[in-house]
Protein backbone atom coordinates (compact mmCIF):
# COMPACT_ATOMS: atom_id res chain seq x y z
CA UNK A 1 0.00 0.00 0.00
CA UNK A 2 3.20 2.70 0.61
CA UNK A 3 4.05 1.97 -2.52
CA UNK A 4 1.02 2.61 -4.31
CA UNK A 5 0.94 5.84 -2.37
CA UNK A 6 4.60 6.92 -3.12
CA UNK A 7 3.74 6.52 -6.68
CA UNK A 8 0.28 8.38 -6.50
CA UNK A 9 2.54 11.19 -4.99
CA UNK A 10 5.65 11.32 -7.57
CA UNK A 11 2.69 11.19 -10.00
CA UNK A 12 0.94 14.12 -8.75
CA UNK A 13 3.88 16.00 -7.91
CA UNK A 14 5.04 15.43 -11.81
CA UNK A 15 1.86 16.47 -13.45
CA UNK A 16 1.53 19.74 -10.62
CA UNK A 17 5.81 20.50 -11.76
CA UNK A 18 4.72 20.60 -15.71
CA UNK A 19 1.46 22.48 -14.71
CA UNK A 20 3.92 25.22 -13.52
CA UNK A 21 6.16 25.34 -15.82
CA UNK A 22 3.76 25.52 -18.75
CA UNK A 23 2.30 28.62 -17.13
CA UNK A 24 5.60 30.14 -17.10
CA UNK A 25 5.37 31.21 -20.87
CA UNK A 26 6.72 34.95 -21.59
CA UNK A 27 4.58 36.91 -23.59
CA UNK A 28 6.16 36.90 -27.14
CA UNK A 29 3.80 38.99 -28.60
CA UNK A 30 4.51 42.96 -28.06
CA UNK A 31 3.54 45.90 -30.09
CA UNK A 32 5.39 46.59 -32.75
CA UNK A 33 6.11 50.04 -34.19
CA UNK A 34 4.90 49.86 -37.67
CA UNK A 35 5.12 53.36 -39.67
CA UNK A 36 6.77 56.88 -38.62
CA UNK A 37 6.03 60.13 -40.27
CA UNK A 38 8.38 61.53 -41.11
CA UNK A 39 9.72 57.96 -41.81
CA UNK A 40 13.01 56.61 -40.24
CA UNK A 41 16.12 57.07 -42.38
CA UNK A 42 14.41 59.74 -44.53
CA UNK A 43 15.22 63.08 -45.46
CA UNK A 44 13.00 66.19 -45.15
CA UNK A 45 13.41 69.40 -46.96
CA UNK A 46 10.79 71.43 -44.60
CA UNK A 47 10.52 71.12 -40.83
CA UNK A 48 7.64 68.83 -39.85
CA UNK A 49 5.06 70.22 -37.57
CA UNK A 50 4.35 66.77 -35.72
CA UNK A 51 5.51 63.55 -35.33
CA UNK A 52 3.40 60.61 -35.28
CA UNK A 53 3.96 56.72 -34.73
CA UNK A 54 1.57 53.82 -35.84
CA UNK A 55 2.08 50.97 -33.91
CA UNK A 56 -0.08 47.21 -34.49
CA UNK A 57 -2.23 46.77 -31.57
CA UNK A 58 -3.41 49.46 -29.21
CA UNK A 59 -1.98 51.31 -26.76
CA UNK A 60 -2.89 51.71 -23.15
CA UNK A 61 -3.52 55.13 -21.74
CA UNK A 62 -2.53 54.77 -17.90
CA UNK A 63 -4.57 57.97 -17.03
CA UNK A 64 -2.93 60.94 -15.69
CA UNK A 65 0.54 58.56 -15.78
CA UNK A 66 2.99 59.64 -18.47
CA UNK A 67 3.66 56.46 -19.53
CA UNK A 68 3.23 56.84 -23.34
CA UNK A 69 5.59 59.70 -24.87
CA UNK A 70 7.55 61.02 -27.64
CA UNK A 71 10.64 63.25 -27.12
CA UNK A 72 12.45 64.97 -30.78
CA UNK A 73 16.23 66.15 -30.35
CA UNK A 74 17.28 68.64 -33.16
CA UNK A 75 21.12 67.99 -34.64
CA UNK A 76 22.17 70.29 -31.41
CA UNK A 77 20.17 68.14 -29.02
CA UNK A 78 17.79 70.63 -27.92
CA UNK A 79 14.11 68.94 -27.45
CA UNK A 80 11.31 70.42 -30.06
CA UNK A 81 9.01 68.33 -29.35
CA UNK A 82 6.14 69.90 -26.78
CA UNK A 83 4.50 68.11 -23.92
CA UNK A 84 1.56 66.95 -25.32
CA UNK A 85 0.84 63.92 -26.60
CA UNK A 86 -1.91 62.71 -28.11
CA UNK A 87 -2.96 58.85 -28.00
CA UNK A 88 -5.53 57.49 -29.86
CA UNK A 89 -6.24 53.86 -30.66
CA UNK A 90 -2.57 52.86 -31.84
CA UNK A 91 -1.19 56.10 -32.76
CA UNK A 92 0.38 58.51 -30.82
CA UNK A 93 1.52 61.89 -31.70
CA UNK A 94 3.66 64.83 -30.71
CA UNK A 95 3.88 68.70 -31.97
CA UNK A 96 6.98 70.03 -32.95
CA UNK A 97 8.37 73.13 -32.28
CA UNK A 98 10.24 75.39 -35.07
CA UNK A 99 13.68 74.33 -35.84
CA UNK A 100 16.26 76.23 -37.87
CA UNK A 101 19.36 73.64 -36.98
CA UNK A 102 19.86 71.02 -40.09
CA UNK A 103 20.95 67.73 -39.80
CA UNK A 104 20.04 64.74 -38.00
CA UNK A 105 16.59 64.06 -35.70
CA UNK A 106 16.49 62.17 -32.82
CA UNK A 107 12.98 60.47 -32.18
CA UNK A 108 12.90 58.87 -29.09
CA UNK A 109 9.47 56.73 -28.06
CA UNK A 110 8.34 54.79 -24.88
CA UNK A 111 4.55 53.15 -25.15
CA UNK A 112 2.59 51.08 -23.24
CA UNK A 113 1.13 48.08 -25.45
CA UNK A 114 -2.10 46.60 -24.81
CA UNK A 115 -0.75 43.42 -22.59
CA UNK A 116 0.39 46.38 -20.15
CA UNK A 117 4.17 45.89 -20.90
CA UNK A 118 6.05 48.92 -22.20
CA UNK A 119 7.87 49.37 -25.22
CA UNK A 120 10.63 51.86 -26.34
CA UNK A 121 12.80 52.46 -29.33
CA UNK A 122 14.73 55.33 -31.51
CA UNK A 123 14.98 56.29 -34.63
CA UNK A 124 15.83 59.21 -36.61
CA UNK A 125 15.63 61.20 -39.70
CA UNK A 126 17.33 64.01 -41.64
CA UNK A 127 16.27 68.03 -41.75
CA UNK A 128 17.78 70.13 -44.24
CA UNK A 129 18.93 70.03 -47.90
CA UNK A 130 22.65 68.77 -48.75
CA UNK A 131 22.50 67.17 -45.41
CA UNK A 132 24.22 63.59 -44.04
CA UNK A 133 21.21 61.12 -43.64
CA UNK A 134 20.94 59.79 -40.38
CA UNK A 135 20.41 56.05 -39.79
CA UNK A 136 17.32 53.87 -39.41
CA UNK A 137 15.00 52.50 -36.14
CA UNK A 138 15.84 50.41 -32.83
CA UNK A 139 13.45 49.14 -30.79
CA UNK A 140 13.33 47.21 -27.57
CA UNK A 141 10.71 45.78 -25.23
CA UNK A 142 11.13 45.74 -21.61
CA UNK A 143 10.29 42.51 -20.91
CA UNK A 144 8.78 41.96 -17.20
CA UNK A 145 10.42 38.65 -16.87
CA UNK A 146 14.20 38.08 -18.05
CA UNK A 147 15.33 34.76 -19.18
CA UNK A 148 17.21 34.08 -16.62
CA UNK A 149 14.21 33.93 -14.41
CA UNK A 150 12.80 31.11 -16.46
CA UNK A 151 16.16 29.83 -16.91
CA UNK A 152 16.13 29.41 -12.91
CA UNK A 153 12.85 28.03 -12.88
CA UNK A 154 13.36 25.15 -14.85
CA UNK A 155 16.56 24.54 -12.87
CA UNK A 156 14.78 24.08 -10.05
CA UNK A 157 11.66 22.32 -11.70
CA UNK A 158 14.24 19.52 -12.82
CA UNK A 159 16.10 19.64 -9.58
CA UNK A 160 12.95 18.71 -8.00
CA UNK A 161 11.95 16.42 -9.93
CA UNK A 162 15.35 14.23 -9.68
CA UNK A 163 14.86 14.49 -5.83
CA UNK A 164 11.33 13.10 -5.73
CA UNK A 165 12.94 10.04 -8.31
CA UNK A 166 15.69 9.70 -6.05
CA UNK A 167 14.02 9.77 -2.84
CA UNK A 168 11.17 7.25 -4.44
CA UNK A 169 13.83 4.73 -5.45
CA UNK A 170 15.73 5.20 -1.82
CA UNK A 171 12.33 4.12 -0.07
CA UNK A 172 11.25 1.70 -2.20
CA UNK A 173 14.81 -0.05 -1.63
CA UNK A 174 13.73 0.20 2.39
């Protein structure tokens, strides 16, 4: 009769360890940026009066949080962009101020994406005639749980797992 019960228990304790660690899936799936205007890597003769970023899924506006925002450098790395954002669905945009310095624009975005995790990239684009074009987009997603965390967790998962075997086969040898 133990040993039917030690083997109900390894069972159980098995099928609860895969349970876990099956539930332990990252989210793969963030927003991704999907169009600028003024697009990245592009040149523009006249000095935009916004900026605005499509993204694929919807953003989330946090309330009064400023959690979703866009912040333009000139070539001198003063700010032009103004403090006010506007989000709607999966766009958000910013107003410009004027700009006389040529050259390359820094465009930098942080948004929150509809599974609540934030997302945040770069990119820029040239002002001016006879200018040097700047270079393309980066983006990154702040993930809320690193790799090594799951890394860990399946370290210990298997751990536990070859104590439970071992212990089992130490009692059954009792």
């Amino acid at each position: 009769m133990g040993h039917l019960k030690s083997r109900g228990i390894l069972a159980v304790t098995a099928l609860a360890t895969l349970v876990i660690a099956s539930s332990y899936t990252p989210a793969l799936a963030h927003t991704k940026l999907l169009s600028q205007i003024p697009a990245a890597g592009t040149q523009v003769a006249n000095w935009p009066n916004q900026i605005t970023l499509e993204f694929d899924e919807s953003l989330q506006n946090l309330g009064d949080e400023k959690a979703n925002f866009l912040v333009v450098n000139n070539a001198a790395g003063d700010q032009v962009s103004n403090d006010d954002e506007l989000l709607i669905d999966n766009t958000i945009t910013v107003s410009l101020s004027e700009n006389q310095i040529q050259g390359p624009v820094l465009v930098y975005y942080r948004v929150v994406s509809g599974d609540g995790h934030p997302v945040e990239g770069e990119y820029t684009f040239t002002y001016g005639v006879g200018v040097e074009t700047a270079e393309g987009v980066t983006q990154s997603q702040s993930e809320s749980y690193p790799i090594a965390v799951y890394i860990a967790s399946a370290i210990f998962i298997v751990s536990g797992l070859f104590f439970a075997i071992y212990s089992y086969r130490r009692r059954s040898r009792i």
